[in-house]
N, C-alpha and C. Protein backbone atom coordinates (compact mmCIF):
# COMPACT_ATOMS: atom_id res chain seq x y z
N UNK A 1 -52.32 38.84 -53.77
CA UNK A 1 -51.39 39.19 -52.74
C UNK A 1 -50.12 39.77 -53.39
N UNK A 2 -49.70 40.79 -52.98
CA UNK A 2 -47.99 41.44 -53.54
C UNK A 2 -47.16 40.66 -52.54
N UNK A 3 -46.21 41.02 -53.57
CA UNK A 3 -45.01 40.73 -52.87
C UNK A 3 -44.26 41.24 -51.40
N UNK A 4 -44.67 42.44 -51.29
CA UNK A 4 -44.47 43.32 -50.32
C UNK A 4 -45.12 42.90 -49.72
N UNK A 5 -46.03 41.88 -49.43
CA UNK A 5 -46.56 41.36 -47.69
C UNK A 5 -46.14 39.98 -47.57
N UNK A 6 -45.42 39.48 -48.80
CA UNK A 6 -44.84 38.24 -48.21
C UNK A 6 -43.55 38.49 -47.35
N UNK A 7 -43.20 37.48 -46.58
CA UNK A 7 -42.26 37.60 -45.69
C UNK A 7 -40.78 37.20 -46.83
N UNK A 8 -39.54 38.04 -46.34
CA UNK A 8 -38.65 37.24 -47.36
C UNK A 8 -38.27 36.09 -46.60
N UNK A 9 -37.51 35.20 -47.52
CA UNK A 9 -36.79 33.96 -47.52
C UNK A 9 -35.52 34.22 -46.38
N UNK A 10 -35.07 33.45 -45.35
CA UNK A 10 -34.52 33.31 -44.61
C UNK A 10 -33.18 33.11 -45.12
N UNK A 11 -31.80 33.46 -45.82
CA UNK A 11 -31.10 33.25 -46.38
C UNK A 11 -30.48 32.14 -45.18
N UNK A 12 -29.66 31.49 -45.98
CA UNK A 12 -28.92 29.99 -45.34
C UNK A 12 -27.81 30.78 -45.12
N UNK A 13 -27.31 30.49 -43.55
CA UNK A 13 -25.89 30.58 -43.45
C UNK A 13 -24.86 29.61 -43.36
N UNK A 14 -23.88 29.66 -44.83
CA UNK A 14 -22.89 29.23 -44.92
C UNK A 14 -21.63 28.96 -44.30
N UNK A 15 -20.97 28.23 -44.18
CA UNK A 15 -19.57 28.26 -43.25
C UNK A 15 -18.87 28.15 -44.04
N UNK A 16 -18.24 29.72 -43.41
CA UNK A 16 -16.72 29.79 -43.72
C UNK A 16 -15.48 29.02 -44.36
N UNK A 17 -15.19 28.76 -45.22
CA UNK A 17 -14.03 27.69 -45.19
C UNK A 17 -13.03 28.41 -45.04
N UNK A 18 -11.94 27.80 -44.11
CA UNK A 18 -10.69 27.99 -43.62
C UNK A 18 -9.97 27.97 -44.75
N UNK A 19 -8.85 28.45 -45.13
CA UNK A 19 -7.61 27.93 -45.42
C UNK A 19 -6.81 27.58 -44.97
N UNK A 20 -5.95 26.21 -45.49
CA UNK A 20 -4.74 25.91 -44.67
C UNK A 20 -3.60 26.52 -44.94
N UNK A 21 -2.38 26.54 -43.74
CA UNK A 21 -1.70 27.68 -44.10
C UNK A 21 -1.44 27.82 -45.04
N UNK A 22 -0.90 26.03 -45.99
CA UNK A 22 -0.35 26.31 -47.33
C UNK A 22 -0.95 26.76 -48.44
N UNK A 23 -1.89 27.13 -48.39
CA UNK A 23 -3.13 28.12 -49.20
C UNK A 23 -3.07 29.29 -49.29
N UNK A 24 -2.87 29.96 -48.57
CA UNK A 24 -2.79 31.41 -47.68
C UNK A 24 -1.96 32.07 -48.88
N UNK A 25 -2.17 32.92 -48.69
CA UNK A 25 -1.25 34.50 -49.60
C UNK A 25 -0.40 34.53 -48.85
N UNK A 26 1.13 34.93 -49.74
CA UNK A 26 2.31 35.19 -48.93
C UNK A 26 1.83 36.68 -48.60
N UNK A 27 2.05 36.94 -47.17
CA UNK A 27 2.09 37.94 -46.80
C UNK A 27 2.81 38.95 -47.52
N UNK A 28 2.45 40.29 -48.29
CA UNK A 28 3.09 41.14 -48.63
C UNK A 28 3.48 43.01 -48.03
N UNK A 29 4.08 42.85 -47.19
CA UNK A 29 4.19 43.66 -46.29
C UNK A 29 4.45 45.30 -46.58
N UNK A 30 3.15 46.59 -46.81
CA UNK A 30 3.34 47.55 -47.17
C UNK A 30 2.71 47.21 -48.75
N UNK A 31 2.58 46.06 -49.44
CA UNK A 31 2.02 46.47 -50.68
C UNK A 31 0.63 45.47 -51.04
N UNK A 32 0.26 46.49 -51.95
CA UNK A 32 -1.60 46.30 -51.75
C UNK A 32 -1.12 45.24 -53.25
N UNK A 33 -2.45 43.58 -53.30
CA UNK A 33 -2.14 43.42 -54.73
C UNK A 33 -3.54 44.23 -55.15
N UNK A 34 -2.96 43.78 -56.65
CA UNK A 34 -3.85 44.98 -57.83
C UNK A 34 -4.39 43.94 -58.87
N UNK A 35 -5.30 44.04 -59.19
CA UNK A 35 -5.71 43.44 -60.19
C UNK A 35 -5.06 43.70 -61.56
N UNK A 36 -4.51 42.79 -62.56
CA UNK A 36 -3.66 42.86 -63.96
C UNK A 36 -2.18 43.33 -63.41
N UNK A 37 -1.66 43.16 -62.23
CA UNK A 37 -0.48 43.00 -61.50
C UNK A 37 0.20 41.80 -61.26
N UNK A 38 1.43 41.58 -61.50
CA UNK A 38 2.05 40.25 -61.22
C UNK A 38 2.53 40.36 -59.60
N UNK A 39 2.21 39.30 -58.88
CA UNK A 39 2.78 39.77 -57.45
C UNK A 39 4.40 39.18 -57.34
N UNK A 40 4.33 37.65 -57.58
CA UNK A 40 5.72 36.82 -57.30
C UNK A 40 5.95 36.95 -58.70
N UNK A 41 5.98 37.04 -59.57
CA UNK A 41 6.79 37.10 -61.17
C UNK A 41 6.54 38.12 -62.03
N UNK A 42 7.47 38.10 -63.00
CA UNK A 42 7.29 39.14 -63.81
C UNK A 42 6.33 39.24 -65.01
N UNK A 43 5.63 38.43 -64.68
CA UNK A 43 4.08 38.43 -65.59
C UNK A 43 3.35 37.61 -65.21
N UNK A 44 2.18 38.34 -65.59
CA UNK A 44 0.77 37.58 -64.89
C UNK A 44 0.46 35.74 -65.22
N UNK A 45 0.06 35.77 -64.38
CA UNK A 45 -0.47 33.99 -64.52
C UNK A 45 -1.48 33.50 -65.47
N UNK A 46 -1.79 32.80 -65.76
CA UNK A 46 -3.27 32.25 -66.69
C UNK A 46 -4.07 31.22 -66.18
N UNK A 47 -5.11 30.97 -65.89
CA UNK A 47 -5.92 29.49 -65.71
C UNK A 47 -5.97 28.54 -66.45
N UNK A 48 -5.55 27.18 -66.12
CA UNK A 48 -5.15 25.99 -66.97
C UNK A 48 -5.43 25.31 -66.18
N UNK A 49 -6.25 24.04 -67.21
CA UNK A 49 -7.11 23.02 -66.44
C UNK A 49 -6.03 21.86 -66.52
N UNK A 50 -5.62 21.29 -65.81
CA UNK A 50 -5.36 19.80 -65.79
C UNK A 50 -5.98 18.60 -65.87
N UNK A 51 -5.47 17.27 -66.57
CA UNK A 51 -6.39 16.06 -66.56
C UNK A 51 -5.01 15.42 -65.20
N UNK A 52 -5.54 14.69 -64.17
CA UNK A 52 -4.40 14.18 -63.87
C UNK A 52 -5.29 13.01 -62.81
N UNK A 53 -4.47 11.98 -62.90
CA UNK A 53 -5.48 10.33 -62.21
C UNK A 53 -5.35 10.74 -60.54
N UNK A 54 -5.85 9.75 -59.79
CA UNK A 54 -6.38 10.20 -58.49
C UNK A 54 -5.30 10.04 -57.70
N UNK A 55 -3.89 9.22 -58.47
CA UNK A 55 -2.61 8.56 -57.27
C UNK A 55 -1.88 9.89 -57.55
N UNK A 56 -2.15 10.91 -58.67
CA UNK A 56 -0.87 11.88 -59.28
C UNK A 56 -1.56 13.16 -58.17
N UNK A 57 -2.68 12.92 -58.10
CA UNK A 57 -3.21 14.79 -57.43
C UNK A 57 -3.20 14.07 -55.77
N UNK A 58 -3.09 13.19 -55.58
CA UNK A 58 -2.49 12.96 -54.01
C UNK A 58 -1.23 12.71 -53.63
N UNK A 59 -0.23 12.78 -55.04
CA UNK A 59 1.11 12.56 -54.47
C UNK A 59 1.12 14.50 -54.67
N UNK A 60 0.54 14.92 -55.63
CA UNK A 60 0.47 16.72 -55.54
C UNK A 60 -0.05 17.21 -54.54
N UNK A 61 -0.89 16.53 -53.87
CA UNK A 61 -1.09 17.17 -52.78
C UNK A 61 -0.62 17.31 -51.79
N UNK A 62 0.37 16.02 -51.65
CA UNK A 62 0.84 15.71 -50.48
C UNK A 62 2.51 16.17 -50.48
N UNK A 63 3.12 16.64 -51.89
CA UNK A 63 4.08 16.75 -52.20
C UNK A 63 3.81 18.65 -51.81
N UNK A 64 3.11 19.24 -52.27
CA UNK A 64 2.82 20.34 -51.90
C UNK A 64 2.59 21.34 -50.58
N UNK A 65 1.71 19.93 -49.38
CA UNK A 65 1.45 20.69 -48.69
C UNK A 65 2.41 19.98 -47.56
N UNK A 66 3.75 19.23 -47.88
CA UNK A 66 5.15 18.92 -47.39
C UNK A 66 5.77 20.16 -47.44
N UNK A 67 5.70 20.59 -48.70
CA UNK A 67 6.92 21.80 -48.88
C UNK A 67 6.20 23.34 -48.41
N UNK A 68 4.75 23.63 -48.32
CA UNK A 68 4.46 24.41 -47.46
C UNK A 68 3.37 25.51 -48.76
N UNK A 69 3.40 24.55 -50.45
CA UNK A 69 2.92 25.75 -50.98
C UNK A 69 1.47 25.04 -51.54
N UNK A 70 0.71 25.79 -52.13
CA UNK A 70 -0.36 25.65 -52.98
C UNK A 70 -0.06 24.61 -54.22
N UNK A 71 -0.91 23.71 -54.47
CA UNK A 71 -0.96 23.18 -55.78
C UNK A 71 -0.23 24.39 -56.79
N UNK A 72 -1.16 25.27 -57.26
CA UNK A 72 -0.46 26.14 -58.29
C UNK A 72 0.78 26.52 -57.92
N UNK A 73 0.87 26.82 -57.46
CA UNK A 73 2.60 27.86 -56.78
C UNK A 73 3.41 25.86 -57.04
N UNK A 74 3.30 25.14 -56.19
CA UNK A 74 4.07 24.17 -56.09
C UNK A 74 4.45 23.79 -57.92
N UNK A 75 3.44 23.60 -58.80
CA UNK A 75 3.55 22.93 -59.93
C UNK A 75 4.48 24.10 -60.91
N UNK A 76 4.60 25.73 -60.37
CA UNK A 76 5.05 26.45 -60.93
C UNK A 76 6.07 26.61 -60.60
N UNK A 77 6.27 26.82 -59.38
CA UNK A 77 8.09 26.10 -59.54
C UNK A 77 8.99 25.10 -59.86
N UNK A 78 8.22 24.00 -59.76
CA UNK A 78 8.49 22.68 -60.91
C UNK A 78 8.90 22.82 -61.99
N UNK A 79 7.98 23.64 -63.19
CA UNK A 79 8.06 23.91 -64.18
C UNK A 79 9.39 25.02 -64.45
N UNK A 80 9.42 26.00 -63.78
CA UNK A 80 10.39 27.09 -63.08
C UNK A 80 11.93 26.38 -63.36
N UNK A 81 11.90 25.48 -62.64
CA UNK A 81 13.38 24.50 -61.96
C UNK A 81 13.34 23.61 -63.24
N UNK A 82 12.59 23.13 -63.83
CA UNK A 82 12.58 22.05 -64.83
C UNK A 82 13.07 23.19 -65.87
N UNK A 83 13.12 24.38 -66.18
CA UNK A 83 13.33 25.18 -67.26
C UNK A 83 14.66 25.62 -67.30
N UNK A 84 14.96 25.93 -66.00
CA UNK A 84 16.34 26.13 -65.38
C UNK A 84 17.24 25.03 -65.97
N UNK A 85 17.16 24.21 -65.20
CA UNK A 85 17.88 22.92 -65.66
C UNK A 85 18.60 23.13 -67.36
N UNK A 86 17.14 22.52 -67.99
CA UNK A 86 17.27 22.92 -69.88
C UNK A 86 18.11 23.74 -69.83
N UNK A 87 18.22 25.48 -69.13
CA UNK A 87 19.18 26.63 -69.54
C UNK A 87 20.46 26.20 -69.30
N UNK A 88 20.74 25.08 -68.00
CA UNK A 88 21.59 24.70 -67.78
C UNK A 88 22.81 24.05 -68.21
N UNK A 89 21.96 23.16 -68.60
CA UNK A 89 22.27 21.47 -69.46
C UNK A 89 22.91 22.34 -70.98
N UNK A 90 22.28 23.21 -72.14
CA UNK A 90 22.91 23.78 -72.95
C UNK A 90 23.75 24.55 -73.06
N UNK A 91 23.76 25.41 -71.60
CA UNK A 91 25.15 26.50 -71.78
C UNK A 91 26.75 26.06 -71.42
């Protein structure tokens, strides 16, 4: 028997996952993003894994989706404001 008289496989349909708002892309109004483009800073981002216990990524989560942003975005302005400070504290 070929293949060509078997019937194909019924692919599974998946659902959608939503995002919540605080997930969402800031709307950027009139500009397209680009791939190897920084959108909110002046240089591109990197992927970095975290180790962090189960009470620290639910106070991050919950600390995050209080203030309205993404895990990443939230922990990067942290870091952002925590750097500030340092510039602060020495000048």
């Amino acid at each position: 028997m070929f293949l060509a008289d078997q019937p194909k496989p019924k692919r599974r349909k998946t659902k959608k996952k939503t995002r919540l708002p605080h997930q969402k892309k800031q709307a950027r109004k009139g500009l397209k993003s680009k791939r190897g483009q920084p959108e909110s800073y002046d240089e591109l981002k990197k992927k970095v894994s975290l180790s962090l216990t189960p009470t620290a990524i639910k106070r991050l989560d919950h600390r995050s989706q209080k203030s309205g942003l993404s895990r990443s975005e939230f922990v990067e302005r942290f870091a952002r404001e925590e750097d500030q400070k340092q510039d602060d504290c020495s000048a």
